[in-house]
Structure formats: C-alpha cells, structure tokens
C-alpha atoms as a PDB file:
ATOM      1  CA  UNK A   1     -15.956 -34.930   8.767  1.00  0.00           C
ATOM      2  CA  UNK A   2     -14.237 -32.531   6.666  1.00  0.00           C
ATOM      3  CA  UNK A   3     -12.755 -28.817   7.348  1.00  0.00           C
ATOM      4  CA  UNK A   4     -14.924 -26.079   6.291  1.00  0.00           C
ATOM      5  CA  UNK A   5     -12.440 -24.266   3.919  1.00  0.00           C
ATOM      6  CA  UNK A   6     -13.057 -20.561   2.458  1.00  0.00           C
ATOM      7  CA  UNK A   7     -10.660 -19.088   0.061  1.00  0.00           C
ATOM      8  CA  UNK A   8     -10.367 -15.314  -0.364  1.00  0.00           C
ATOM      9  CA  UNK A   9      -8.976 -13.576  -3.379  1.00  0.00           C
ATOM     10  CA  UNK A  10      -7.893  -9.777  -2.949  1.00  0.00           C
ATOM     11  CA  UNK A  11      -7.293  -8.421  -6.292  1.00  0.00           C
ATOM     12  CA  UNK A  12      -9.487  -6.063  -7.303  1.00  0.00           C
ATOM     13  CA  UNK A  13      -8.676  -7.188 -10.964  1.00  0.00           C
ATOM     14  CA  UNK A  14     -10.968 -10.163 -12.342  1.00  0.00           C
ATOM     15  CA  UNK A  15      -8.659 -13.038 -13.684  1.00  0.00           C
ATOM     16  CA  UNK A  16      -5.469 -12.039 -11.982  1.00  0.00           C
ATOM     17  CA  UNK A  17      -2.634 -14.265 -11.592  1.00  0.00           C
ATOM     18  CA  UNK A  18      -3.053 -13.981  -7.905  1.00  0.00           C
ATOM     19  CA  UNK A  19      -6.240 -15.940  -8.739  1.00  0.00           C
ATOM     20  CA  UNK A  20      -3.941 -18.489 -10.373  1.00  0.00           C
ATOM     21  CA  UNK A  21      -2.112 -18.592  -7.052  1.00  0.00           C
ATOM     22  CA  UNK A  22      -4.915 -18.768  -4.645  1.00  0.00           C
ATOM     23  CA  UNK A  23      -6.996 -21.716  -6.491  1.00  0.00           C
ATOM     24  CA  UNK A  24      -3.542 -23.611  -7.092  1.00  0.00           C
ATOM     25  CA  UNK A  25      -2.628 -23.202  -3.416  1.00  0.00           C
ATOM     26  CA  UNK A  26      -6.107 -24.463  -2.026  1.00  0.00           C
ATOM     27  CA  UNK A  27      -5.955 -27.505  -4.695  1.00  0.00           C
ATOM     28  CA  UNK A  28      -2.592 -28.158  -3.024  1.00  0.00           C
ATOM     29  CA  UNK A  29      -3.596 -27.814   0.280  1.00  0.00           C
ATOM     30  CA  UNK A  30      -6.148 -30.364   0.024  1.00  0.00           C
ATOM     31  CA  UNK A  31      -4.250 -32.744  -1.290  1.00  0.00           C
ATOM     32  CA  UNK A  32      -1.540 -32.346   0.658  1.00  0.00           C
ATOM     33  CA  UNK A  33      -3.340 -32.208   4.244  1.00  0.00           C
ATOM     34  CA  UNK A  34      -5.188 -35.495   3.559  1.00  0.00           C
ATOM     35  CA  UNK A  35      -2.560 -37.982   4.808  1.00  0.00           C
ATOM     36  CA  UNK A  36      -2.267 -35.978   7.806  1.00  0.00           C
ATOM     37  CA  UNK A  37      -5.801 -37.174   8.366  1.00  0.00           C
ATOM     38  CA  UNK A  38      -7.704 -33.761   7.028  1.00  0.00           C
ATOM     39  CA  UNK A  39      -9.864 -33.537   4.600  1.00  0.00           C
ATOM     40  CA  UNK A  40     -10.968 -30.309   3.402  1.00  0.00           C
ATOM     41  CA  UNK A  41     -14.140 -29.341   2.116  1.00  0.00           C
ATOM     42  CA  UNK A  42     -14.422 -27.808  -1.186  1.00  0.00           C
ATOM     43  CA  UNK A  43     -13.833 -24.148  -0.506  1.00  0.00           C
ATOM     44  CA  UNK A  44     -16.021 -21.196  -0.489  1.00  0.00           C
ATOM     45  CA  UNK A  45     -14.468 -19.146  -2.626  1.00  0.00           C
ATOM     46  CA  UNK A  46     -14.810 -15.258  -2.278  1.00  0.00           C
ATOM     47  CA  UNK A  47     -13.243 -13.214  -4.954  1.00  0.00           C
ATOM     48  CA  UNK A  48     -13.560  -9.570  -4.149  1.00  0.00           C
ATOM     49  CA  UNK A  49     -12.987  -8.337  -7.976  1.00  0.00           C
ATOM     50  CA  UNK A  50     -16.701  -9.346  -7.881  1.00  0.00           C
ATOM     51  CA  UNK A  51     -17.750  -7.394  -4.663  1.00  0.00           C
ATOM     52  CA  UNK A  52     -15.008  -4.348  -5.393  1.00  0.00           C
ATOM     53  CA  UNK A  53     -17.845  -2.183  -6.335  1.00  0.00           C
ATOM     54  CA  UNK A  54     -20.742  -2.109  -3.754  1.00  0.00           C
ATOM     55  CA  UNK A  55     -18.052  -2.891  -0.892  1.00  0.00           C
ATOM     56  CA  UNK A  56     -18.458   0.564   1.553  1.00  0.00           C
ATOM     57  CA  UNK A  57     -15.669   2.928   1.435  1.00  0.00           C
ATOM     58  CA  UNK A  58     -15.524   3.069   4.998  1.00  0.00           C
ATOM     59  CA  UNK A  59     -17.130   0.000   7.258  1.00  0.00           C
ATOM     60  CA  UNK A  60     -19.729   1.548   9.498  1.00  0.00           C
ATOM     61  CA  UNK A  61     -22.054  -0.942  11.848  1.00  0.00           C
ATOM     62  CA  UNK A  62     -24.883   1.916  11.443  1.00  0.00           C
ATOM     63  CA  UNK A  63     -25.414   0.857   7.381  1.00  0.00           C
ATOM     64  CA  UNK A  64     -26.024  -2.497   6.234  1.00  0.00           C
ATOM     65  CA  UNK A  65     -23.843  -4.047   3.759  1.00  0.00           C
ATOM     66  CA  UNK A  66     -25.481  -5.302   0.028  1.00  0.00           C
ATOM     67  CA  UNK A  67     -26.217  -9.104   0.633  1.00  0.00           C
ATOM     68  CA  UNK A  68     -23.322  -9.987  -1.045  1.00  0.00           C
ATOM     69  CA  UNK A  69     -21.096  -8.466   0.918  1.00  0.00           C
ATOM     70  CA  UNK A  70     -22.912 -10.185   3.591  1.00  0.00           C
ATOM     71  CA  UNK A  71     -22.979 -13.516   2.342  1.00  0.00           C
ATOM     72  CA  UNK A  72     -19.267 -12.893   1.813  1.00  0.00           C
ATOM     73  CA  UNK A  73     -18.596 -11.884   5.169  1.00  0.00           C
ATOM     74  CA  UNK A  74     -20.552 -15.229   6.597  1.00  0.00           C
ATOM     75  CA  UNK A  75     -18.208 -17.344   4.767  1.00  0.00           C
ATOM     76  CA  UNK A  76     -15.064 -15.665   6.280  1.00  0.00           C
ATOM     77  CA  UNK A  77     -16.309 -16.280   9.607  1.00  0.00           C
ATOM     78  CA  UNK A  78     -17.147 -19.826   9.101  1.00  0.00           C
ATOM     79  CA  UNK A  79     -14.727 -21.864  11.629  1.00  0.00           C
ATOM     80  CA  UNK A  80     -12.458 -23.746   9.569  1.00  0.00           C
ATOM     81  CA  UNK A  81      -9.374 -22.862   7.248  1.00  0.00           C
ATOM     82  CA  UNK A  82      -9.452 -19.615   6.026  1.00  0.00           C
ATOM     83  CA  UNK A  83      -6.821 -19.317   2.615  1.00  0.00           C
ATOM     84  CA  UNK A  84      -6.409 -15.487   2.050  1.00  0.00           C
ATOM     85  CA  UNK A  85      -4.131 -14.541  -1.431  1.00  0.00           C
ATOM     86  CA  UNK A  86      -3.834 -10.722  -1.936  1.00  0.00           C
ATOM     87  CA  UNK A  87      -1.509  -9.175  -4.440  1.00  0.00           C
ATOM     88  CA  UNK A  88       1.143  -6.870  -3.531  1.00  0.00           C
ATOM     89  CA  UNK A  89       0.383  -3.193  -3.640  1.00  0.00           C
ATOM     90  CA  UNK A  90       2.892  -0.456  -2.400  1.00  0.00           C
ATOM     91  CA  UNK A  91       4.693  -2.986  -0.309  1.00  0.00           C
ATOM     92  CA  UNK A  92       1.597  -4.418   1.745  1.00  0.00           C
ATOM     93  CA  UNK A  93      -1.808  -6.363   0.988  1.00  0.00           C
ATOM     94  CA  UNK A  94      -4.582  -4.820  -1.331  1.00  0.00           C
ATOM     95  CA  UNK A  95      -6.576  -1.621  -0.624  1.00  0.00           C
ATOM     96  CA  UNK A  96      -9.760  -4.049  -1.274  1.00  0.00           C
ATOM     97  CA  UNK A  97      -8.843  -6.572   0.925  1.00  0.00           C
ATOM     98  CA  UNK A  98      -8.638  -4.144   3.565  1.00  0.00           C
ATOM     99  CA  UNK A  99     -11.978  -2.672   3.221  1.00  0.00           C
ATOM    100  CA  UNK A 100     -13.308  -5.945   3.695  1.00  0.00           C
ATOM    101  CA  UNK A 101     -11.870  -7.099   6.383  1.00  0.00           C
ATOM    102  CA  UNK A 102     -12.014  -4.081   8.013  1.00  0.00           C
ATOM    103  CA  UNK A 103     -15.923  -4.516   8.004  1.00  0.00           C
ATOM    104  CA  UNK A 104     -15.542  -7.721  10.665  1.00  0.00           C
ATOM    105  CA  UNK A 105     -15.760  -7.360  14.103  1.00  0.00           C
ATOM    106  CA  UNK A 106     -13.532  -7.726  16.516  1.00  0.00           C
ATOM    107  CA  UNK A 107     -12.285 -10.610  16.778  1.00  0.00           C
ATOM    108  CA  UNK A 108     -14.337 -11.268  13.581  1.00  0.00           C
ATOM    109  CA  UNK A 109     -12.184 -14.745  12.292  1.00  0.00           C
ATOM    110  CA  UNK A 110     -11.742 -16.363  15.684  1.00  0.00           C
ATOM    111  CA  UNK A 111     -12.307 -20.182  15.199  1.00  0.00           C
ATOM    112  CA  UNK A 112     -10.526 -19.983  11.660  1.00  0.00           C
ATOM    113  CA  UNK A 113      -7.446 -21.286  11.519  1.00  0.00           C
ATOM    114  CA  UNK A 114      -5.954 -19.336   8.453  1.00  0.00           C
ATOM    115  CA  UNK A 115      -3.164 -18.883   5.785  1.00  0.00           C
ATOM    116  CA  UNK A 116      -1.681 -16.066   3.927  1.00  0.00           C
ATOM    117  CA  UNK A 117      -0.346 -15.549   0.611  1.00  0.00           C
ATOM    118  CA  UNK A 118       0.940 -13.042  -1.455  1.00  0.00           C
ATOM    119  CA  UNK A 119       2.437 -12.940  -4.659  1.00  0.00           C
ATOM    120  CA  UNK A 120       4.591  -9.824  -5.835  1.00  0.00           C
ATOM    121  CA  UNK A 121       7.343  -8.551  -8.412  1.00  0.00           C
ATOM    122  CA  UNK A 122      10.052  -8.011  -7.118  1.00  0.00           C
ATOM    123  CA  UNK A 123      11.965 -10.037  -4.529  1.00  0.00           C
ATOM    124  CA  UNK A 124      12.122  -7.866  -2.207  1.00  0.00           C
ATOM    125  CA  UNK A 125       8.780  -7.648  -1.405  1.00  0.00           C
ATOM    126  CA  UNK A 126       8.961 -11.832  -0.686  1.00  0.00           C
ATOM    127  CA  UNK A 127       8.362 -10.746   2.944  1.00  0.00           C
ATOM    128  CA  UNK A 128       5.340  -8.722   2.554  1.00  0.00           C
ATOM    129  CA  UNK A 129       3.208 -11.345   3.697  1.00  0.00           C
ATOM    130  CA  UNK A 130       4.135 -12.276   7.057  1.00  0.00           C
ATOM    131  CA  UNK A 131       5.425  -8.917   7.794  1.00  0.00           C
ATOM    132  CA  UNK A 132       1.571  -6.988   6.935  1.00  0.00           C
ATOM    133  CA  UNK A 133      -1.433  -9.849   6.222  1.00  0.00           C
ATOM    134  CA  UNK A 134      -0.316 -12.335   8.810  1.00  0.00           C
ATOM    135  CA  UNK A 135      -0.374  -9.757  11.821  1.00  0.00           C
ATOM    136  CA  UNK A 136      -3.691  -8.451  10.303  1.00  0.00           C
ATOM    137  CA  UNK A 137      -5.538 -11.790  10.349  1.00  0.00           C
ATOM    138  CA  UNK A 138      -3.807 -12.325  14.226  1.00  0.00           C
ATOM    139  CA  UNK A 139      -5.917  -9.346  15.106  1.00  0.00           C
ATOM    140  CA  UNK A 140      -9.009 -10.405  13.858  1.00  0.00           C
ATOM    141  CA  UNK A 141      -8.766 -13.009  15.831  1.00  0.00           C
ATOM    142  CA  UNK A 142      -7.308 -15.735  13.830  1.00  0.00           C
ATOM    143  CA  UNK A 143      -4.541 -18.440  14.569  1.00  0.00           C
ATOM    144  CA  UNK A 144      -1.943 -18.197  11.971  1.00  0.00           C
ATOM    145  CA  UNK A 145       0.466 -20.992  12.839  1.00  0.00           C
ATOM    146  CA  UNK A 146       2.878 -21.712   9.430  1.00  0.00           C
ATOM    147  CA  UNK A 147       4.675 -18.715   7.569  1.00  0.00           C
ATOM    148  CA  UNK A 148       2.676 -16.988   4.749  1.00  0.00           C
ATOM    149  CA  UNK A 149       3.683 -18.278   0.852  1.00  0.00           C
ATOM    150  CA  UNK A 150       4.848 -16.172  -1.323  1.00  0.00           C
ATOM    151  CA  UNK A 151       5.310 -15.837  -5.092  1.00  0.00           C
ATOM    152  CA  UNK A 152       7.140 -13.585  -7.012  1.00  0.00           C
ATOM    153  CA  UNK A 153       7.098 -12.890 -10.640  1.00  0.00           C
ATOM    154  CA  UNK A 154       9.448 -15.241 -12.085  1.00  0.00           C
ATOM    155  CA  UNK A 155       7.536 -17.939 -10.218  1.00  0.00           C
ATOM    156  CA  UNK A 156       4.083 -17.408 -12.028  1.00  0.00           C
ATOM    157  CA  UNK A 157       5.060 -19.509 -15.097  1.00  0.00           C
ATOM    158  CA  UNK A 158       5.492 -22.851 -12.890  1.00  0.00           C
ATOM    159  CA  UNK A 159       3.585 -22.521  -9.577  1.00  0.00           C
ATOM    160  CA  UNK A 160       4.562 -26.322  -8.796  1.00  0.00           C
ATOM    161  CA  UNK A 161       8.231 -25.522  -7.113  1.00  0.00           C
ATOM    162  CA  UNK A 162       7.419 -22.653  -4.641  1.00  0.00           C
ATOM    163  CA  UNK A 163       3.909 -23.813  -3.849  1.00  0.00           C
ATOM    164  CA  UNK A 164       5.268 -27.161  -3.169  1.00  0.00           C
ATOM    165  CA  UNK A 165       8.543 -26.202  -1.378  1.00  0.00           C
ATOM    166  CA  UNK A 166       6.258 -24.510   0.668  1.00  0.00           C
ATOM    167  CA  UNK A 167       3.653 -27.507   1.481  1.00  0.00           C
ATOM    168  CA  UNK A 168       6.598 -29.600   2.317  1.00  0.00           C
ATOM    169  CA  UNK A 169       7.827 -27.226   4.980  1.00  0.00           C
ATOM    170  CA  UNK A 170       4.365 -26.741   6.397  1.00  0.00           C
ATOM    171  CA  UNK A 171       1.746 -28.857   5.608  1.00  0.00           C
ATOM    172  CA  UNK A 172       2.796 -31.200   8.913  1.00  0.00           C
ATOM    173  CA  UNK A 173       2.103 -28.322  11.626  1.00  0.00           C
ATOM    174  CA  UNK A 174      -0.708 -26.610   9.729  1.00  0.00           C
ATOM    175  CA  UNK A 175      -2.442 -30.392   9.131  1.00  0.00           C
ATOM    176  CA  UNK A 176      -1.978 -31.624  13.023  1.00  0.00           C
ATOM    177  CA  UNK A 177      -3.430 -27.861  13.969  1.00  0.00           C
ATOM    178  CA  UNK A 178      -6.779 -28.518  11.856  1.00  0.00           C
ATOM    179  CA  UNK A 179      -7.128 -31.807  13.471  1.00  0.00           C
ATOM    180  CA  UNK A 180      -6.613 -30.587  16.974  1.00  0.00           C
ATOM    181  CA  UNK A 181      -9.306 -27.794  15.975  1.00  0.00           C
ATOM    182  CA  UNK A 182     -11.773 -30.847  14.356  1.00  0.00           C
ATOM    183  CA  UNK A 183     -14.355 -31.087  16.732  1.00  0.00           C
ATOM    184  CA  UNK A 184     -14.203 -27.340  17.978  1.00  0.00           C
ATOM    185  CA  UNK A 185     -14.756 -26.081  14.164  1.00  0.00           C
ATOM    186  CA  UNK A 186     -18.370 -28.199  14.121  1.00  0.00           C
ATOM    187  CA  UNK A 187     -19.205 -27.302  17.856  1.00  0.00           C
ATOM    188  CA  UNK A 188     -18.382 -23.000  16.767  1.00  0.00           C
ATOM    189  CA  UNK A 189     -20.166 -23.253  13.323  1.00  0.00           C
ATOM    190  CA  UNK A 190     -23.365 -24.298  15.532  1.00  0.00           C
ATOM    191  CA  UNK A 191     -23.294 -21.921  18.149  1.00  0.00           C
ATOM    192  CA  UNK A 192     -22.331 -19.028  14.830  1.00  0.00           C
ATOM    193  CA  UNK A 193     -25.322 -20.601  13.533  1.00  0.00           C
ATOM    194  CA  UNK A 194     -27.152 -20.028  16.690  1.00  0.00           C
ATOM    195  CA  UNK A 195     -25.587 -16.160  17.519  1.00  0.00           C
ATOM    196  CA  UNK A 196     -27.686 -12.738  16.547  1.00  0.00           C
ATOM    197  CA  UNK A 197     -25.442 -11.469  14.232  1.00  0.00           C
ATOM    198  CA  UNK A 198     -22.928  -8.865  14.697  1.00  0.00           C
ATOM    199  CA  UNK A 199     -22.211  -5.326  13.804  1.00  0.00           C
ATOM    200  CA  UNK A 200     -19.469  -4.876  11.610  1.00  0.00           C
ATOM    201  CA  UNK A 201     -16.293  -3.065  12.669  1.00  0.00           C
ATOM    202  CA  UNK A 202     -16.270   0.787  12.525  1.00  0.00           C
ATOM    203  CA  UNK A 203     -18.391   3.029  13.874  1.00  0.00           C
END
C-alpha cells in the first residue's frame, strides 16, 4: 500500500524557485524512503499561487470557502505525509501560507505525518524553518519528527547537495515513522471519509 503524500507550495508567486525546491524534495523523498520499505504515492500537489486570490482574508467557519479552496483543504487533511515548502518572508513562512492554514481546524492535520521546508537568501535565515513552520504544523496537530530543510540562495543552482545531505540525515527516522503510521493512515482516511465535515478555524 502506498503513503498518501500531499505537497504544499506557499509562494504566492507562480513558478518560484521554491517550487523548484518543493517538487525536487518530494521526487527525493520518494525515492529515498523506498528501501526503508515506503512507498509514496504520487503527491497531491497544492500550489497556493493558484488559490492566492479567492483564499479569505480572514478564515471564518460562518462563510464557505470557493471549492477550490475546499478541495485544497481536503488534501491537507488526508492522513499521510504532508511536504510543506514556503519561501522566506520577513524572517518567517509566507503571509499565504498562513491564511490557509489558518482556515483548518483545530487539530486540522492530525494523522499527517509532515515536513517543512524553506528556502531563503541569506544564511541567516537557515533556521527559519524549524524555528516558525515546524511549531505551526505541531499545533495543527501534526507529528513533525526530522528537522525542517532548508535552502538558501547560493544553493538554488544545484539542489542535489543540500537536498541530499539532508535525506541522508533523515530519511531513516522519517521512513520507519511512515511505516509505523501504515495501517493507521488507511484506517483515518476511512473514518475522514466517513466524518461530517468540519468548520474551519476562526470564528
């Protein structure tokens, strides 16, 4: 059976280099994860420079979202690996990316088992990522078990070194924490299937 994977790209700009980053992370991933016995579905991706517009300004569960948003939302929730690549903006994730996740529930990405990245500038913002989008996707609900990747500028022209430094480091725990989750990823994605769905967060 494979993982349900959904990748999530949080520039508002359409053909970013984060996009670069995000598809060559979840091509790595999934080759990477398969000799520790995973195999990972073909992800669902959802690129929010295509949803920037009609996404609400301010998440309320009194107005209903456009059914793209909704569709979009769906896939985030689906149990499985969640890959979520925002740039860098003022020293923490994207505006965007926050107005969308900021329309899940509580505990909206329980049963996902997810991974950050963030590429930036400047060095100093290599950090950004664990210190801002990994403690955001904890309280949604989350488990974030392996550090967040990060890319900086000089790093765009050969993606190969840091994203595979990184895989090396982490693809063992993050590959025997998807197979642990295996069967409890098909037995949520029923019952989600199953649930009356639920107000966004806000108010």
């Amino acid at each position: 059976m494979s993982t349900p994977t959904t990748l999530v790209i949080g520039n508002p700009r359409q053909g970013s280099r984060t996009s670069t980053v995000a598809v060559a992370l979840a091509d790595a991933l999934r080759t990477a994860l398969a000799p520790e016995g995973v195999t990972l579905a073909e992800p669902d991706v959802v690129d929010l420079s295509e949803l920037g517009a009609i996404i609400p300004a301010r998440a309320s569960s009194s107005v209903a979202a456009p059914d793209a948003v909704e569709q979009a939302l769906k896939a985030v929730r689906q149990p499985g690996l969640l890959i979520v690549v925002s740039p860098t903006f003022k020293g923490a994730y994207s505006g965007l990316l926050k107005l969308f996740l900021d329309m899940l529930p509580i505990d909206g990405l329980s049963g996902t088992v997810a991974v950050a990245a963030m590429t930036a500038g400047w060095a100093r913002h290599r950090g950004a990522a664990d210190q801002f989008l990994c403690p955001l996707l904890t309280e949604l609900g989350a488990s974030v078990p392996v550090p967040a990747l990060s890319v900086i500028e000089e790093e765009f022209a050969d993606l190969n070194p840091v994203i595979g430094s990184w895989i090396t480091s982490h693809a063992p725990t993050l590959g025997a924490v998807l197979w642990r989750h295996r069967d409890g990823f098909e037995r949520l994605s029923v019952s989600m299937e199953n649930r009356s769905p639920i107000p966004t967060g806000g108010s």
